[in-house]
N, C-alpha and C. Protein backbone atom coordinates (compact mmCIF):
# COMPACT_ATOMS: atom_id res chain seq x y z
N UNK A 1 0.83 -1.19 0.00
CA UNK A 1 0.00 0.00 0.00
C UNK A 1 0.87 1.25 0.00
N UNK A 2 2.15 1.17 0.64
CA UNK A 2 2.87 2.73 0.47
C UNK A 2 3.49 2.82 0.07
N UNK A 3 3.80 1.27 -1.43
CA UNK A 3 4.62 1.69 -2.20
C UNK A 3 3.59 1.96 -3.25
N UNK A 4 2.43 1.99 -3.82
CA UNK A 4 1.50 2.40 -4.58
C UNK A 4 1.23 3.55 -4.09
N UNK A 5 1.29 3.67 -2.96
CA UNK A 5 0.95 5.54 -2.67
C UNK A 5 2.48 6.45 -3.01
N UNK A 6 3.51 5.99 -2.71
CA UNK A 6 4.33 6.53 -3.20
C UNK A 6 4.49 6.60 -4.48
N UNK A 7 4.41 5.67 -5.59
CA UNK A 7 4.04 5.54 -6.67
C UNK A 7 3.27 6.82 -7.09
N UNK A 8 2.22 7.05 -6.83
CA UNK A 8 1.26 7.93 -7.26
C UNK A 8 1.60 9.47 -6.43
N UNK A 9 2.30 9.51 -5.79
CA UNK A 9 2.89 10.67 -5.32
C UNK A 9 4.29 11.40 -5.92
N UNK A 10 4.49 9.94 -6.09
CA UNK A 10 5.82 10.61 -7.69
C UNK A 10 5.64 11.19 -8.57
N UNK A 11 4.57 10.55 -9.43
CA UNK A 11 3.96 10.61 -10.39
C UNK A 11 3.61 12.06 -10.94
N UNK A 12 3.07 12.38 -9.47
CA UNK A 12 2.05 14.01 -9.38
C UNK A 12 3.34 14.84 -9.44
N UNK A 13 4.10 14.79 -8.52
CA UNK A 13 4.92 15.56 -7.98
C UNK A 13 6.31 16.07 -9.86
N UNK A 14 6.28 14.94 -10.33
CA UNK A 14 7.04 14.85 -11.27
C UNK A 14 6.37 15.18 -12.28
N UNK A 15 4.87 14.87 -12.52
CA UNK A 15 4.16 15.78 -13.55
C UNK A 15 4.04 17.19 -13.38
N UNK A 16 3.98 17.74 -11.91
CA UNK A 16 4.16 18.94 -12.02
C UNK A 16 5.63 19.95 -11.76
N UNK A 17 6.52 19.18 -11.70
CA UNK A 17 8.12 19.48 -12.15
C UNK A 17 7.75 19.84 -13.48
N UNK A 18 7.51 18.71 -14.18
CA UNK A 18 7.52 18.96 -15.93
C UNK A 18 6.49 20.01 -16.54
N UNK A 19 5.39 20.49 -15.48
CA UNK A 19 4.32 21.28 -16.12
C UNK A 19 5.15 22.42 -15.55
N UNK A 20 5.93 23.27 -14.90
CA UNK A 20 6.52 23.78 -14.09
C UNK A 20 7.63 23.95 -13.93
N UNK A 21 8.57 23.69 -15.51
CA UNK A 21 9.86 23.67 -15.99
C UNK A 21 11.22 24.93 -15.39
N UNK A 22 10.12 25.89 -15.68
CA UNK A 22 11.14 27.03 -15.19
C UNK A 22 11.65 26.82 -13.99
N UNK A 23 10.47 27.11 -12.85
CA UNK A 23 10.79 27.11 -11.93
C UNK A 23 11.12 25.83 -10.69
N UNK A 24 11.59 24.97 -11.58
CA UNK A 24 12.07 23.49 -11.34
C UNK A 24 13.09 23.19 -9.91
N UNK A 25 14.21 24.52 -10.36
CA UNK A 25 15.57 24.62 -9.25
C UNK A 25 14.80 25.02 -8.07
N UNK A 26 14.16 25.71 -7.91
CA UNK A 26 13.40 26.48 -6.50
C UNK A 26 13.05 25.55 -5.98
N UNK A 27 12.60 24.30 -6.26
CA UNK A 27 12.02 22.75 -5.05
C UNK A 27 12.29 21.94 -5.63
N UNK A 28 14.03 22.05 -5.72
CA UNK A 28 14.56 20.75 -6.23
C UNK A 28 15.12 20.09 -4.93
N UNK A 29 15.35 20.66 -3.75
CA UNK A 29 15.55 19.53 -2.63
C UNK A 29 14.41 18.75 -2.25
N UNK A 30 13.35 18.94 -1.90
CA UNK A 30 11.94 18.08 -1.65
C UNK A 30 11.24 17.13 -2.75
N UNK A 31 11.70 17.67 -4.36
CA UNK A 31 11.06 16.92 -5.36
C UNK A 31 12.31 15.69 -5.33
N UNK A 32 13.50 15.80 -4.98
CA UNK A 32 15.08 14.63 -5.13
C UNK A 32 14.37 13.83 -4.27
N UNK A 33 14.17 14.55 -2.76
CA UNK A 33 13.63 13.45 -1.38
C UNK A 33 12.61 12.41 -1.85
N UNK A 34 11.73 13.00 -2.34
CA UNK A 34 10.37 12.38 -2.24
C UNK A 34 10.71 11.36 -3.29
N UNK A 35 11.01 11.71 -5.02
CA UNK A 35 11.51 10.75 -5.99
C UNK A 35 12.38 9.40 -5.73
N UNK A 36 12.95 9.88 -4.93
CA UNK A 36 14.19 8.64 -4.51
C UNK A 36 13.85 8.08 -3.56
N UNK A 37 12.71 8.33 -2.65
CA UNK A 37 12.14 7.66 -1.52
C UNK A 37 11.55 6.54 -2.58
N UNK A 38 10.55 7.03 -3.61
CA UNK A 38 9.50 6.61 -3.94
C UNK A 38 10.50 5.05 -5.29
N UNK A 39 11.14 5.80 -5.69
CA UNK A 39 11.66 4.71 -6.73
C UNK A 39 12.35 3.56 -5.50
N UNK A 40 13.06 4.41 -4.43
CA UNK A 40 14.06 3.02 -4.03
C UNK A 40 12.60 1.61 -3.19
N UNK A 41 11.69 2.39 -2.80
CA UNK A 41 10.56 1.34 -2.33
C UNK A 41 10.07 0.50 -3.51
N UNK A 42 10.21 1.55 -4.74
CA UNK A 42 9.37 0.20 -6.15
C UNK A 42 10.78 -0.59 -6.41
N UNK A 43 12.19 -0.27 -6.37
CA UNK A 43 13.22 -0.88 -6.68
C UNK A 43 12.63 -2.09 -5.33
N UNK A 44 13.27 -2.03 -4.53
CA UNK A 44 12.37 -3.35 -3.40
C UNK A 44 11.21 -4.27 -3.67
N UNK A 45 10.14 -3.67 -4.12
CA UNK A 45 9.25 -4.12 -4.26
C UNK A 45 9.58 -4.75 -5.83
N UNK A 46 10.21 -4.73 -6.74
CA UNK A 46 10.47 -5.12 -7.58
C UNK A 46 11.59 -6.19 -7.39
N UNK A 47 12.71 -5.98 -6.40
CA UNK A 47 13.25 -6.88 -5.75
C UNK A 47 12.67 -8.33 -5.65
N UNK A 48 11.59 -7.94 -4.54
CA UNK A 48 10.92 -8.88 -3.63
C UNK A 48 10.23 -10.11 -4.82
N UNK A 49 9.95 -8.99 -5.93
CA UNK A 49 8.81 -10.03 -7.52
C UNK A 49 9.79 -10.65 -8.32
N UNK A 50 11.38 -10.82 -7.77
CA UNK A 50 12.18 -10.90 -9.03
C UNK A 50 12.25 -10.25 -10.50
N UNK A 51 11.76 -9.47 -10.39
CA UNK A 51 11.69 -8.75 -12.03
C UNK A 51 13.34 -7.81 -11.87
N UNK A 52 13.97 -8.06 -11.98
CA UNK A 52 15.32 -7.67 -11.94
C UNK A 52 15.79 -6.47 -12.52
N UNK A 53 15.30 -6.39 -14.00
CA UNK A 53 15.03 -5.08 -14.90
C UNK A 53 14.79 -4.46 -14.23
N UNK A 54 13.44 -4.50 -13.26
CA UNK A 54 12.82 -3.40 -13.17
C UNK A 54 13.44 -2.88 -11.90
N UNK A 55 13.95 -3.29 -11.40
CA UNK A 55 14.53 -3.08 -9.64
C UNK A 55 15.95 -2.27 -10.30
N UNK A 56 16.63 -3.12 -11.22
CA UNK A 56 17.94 -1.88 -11.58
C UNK A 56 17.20 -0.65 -12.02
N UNK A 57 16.55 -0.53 -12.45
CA UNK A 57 16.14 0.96 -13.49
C UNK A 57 15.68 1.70 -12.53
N UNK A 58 15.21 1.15 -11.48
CA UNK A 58 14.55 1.95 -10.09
C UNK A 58 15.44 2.43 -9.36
N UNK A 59 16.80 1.17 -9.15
CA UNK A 59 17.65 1.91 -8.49
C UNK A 59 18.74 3.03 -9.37
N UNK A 60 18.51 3.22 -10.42
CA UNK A 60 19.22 4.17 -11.34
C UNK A 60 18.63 5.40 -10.96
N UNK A 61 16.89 5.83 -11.08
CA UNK A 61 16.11 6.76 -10.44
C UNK A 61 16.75 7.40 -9.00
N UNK A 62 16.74 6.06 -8.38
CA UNK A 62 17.09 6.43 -6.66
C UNK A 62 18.75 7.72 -6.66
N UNK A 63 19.22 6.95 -7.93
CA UNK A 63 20.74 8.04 -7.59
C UNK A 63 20.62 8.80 -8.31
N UNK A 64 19.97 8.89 -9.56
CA UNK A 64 19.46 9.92 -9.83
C UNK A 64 19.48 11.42 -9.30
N UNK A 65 18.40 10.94 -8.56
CA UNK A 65 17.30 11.81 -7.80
C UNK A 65 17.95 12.18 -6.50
N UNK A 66 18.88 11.35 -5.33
CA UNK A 66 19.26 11.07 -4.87
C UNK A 66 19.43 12.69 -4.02
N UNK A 67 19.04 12.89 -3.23
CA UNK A 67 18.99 14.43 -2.50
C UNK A 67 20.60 14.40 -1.83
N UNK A 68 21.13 13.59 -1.36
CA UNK A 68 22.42 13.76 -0.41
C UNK A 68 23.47 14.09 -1.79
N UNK A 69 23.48 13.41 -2.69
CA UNK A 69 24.48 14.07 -3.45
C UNK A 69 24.25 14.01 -4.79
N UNK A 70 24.14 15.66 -5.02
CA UNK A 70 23.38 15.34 -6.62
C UNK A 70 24.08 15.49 -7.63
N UNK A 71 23.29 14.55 -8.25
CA UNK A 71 24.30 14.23 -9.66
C UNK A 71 24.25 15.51 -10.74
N UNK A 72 23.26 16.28 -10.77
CA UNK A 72 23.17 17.70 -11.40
C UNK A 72 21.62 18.73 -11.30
N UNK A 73 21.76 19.21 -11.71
CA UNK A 73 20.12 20.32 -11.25
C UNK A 73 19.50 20.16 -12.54
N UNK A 74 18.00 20.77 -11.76
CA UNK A 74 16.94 20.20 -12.98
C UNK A 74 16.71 21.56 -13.87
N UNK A 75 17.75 21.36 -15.05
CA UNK A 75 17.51 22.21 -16.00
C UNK A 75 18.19 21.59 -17.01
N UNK A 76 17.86 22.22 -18.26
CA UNK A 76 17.97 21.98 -19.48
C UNK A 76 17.07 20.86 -20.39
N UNK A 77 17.79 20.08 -21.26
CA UNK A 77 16.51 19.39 -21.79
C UNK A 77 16.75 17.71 -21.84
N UNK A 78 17.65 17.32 -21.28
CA UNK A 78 18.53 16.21 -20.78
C UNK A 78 17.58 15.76 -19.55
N UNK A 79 17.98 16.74 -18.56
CA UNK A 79 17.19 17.13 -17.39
C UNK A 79 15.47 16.71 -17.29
N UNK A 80 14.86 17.54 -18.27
CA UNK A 80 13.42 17.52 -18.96
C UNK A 80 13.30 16.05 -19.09
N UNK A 81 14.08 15.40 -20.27
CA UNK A 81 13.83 14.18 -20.47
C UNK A 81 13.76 13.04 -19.48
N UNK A 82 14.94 13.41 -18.45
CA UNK A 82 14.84 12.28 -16.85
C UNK A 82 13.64 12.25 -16.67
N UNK A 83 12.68 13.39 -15.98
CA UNK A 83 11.88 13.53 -15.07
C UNK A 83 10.70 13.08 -16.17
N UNK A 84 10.84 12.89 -17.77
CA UNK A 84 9.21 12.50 -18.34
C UNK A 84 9.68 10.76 -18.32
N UNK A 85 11.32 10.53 -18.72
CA UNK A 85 11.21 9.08 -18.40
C UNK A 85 10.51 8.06 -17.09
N UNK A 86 10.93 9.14 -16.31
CA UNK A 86 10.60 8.73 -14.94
C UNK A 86 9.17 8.93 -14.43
N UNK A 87 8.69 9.49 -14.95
CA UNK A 87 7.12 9.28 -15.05
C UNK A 87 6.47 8.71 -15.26
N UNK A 88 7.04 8.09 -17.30
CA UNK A 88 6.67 6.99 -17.50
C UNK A 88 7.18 5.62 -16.86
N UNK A 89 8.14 5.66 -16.60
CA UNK A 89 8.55 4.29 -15.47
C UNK A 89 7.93 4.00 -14.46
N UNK A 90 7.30 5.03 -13.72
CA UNK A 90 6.21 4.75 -12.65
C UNK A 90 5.13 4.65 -12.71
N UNK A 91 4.79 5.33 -14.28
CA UNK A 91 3.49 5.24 -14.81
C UNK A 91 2.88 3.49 -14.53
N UNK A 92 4.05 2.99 -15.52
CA UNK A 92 4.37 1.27 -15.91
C UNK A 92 3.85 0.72 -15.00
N UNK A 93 5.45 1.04 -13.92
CA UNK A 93 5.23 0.13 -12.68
C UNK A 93 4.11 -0.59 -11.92
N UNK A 94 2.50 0.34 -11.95
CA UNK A 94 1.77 0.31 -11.85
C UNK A 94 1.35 -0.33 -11.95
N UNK A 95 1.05 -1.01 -13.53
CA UNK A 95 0.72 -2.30 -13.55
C UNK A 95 1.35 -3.26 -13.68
N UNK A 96 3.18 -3.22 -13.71
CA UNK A 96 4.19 -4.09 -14.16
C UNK A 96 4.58 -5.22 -13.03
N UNK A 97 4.36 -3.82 -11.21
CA UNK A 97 4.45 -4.30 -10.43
C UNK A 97 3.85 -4.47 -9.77
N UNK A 98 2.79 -5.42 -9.45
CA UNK A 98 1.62 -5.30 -8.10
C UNK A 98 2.03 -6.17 -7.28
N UNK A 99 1.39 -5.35 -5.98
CA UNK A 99 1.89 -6.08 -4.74
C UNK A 99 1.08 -7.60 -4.58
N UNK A 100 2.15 -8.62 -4.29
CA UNK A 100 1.81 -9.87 -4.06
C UNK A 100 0.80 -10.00 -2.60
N UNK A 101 -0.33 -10.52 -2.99
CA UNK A 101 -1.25 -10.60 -1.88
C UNK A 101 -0.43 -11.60 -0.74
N UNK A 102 -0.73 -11.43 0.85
CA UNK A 102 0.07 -12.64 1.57
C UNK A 102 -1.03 -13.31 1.88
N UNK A 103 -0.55 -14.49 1.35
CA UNK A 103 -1.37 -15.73 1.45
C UNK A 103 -1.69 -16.12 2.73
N UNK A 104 -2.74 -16.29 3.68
CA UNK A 104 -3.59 -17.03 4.71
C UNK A 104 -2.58 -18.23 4.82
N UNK A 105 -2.19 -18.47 6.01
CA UNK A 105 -1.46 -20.07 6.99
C UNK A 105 -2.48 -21.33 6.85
N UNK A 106 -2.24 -22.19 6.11
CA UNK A 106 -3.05 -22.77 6.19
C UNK A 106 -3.12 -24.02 7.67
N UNK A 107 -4.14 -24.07 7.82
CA UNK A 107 -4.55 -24.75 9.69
C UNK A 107 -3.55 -25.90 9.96
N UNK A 108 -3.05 -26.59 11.30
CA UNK A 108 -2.51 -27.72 11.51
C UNK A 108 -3.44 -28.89 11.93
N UNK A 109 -4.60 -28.14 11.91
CA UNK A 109 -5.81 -28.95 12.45
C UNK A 109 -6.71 -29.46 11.74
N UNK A 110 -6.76 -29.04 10.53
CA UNK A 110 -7.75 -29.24 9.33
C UNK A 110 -7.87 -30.14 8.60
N UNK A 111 -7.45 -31.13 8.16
CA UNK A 111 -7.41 -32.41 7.63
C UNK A 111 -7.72 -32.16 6.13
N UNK A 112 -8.71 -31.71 5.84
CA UNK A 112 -9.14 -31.34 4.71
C UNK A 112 -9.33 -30.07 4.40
N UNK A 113 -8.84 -28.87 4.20
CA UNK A 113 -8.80 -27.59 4.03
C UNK A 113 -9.84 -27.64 2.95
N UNK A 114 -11.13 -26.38 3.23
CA UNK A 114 -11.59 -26.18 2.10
C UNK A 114 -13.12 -26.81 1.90
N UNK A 115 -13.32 -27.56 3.08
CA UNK A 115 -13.82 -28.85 2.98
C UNK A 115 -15.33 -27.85 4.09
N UNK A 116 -16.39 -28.26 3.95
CA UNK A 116 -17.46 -27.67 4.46
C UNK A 116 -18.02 -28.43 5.85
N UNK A 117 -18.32 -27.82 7.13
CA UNK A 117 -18.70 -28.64 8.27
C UNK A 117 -20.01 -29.30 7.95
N UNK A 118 -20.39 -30.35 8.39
CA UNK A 118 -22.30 -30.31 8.65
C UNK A 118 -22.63 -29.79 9.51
């Protein structure tokens, strides 16, 4: 659940980076935090599904974005292009990665699981 909410909090946050080009540098420490929170949880969660692709490309995002040490500021059209790739990558994820339901223990007592009382 809060990696789909993070998911969809990227999403916003990075669509409105890109609607909001100019003034991009002015909340580029909080848009790095939140991005790299949000990819390194789908990199995990992509982990956890084995999809391997998708967990490197997430963790590429994470340094990316990476607020402690940045790899460069959000300008130009290089720049532009990260933040629409990365949109669409989370766009994906969405349905590429869904969270695995946890399966119910099944009883030590039950003999027949499944099976109806009289």
């Amino acid at each position: 659940m809060l990696t789909k909410m993070m998911k969809f909090v990227s999403i916003a946050l990075l669509i409105l980076t890109a609607a909001f080009w100019k003034d991009a540098p002015s909340y580029q420490l909080p848009l790095r935090f939140v991005v790299s929170l949000g990819a390194f949880l789908v990199a995990l969660q992509a982990v956890r599904a084995g999809k391997y692709a998708w967990a490197t490309g997430f963790f590429v995002i994470t340094l990316i974005f990476n607020p402690l040490v940045a790899v460069g500021t959000l300008s130009g059209d290089l720049a532009f292009g990260v933040v629409v790739a990365s949109v669409v990558l989370f766009a994906v994820s969405l349905y590429a990665l869904k969270t695995q339901p946890l399966l119910s223990m099944p009883s030590i007592t039950d003999r027949t699981p499944g099976s109806e009382s009289l």
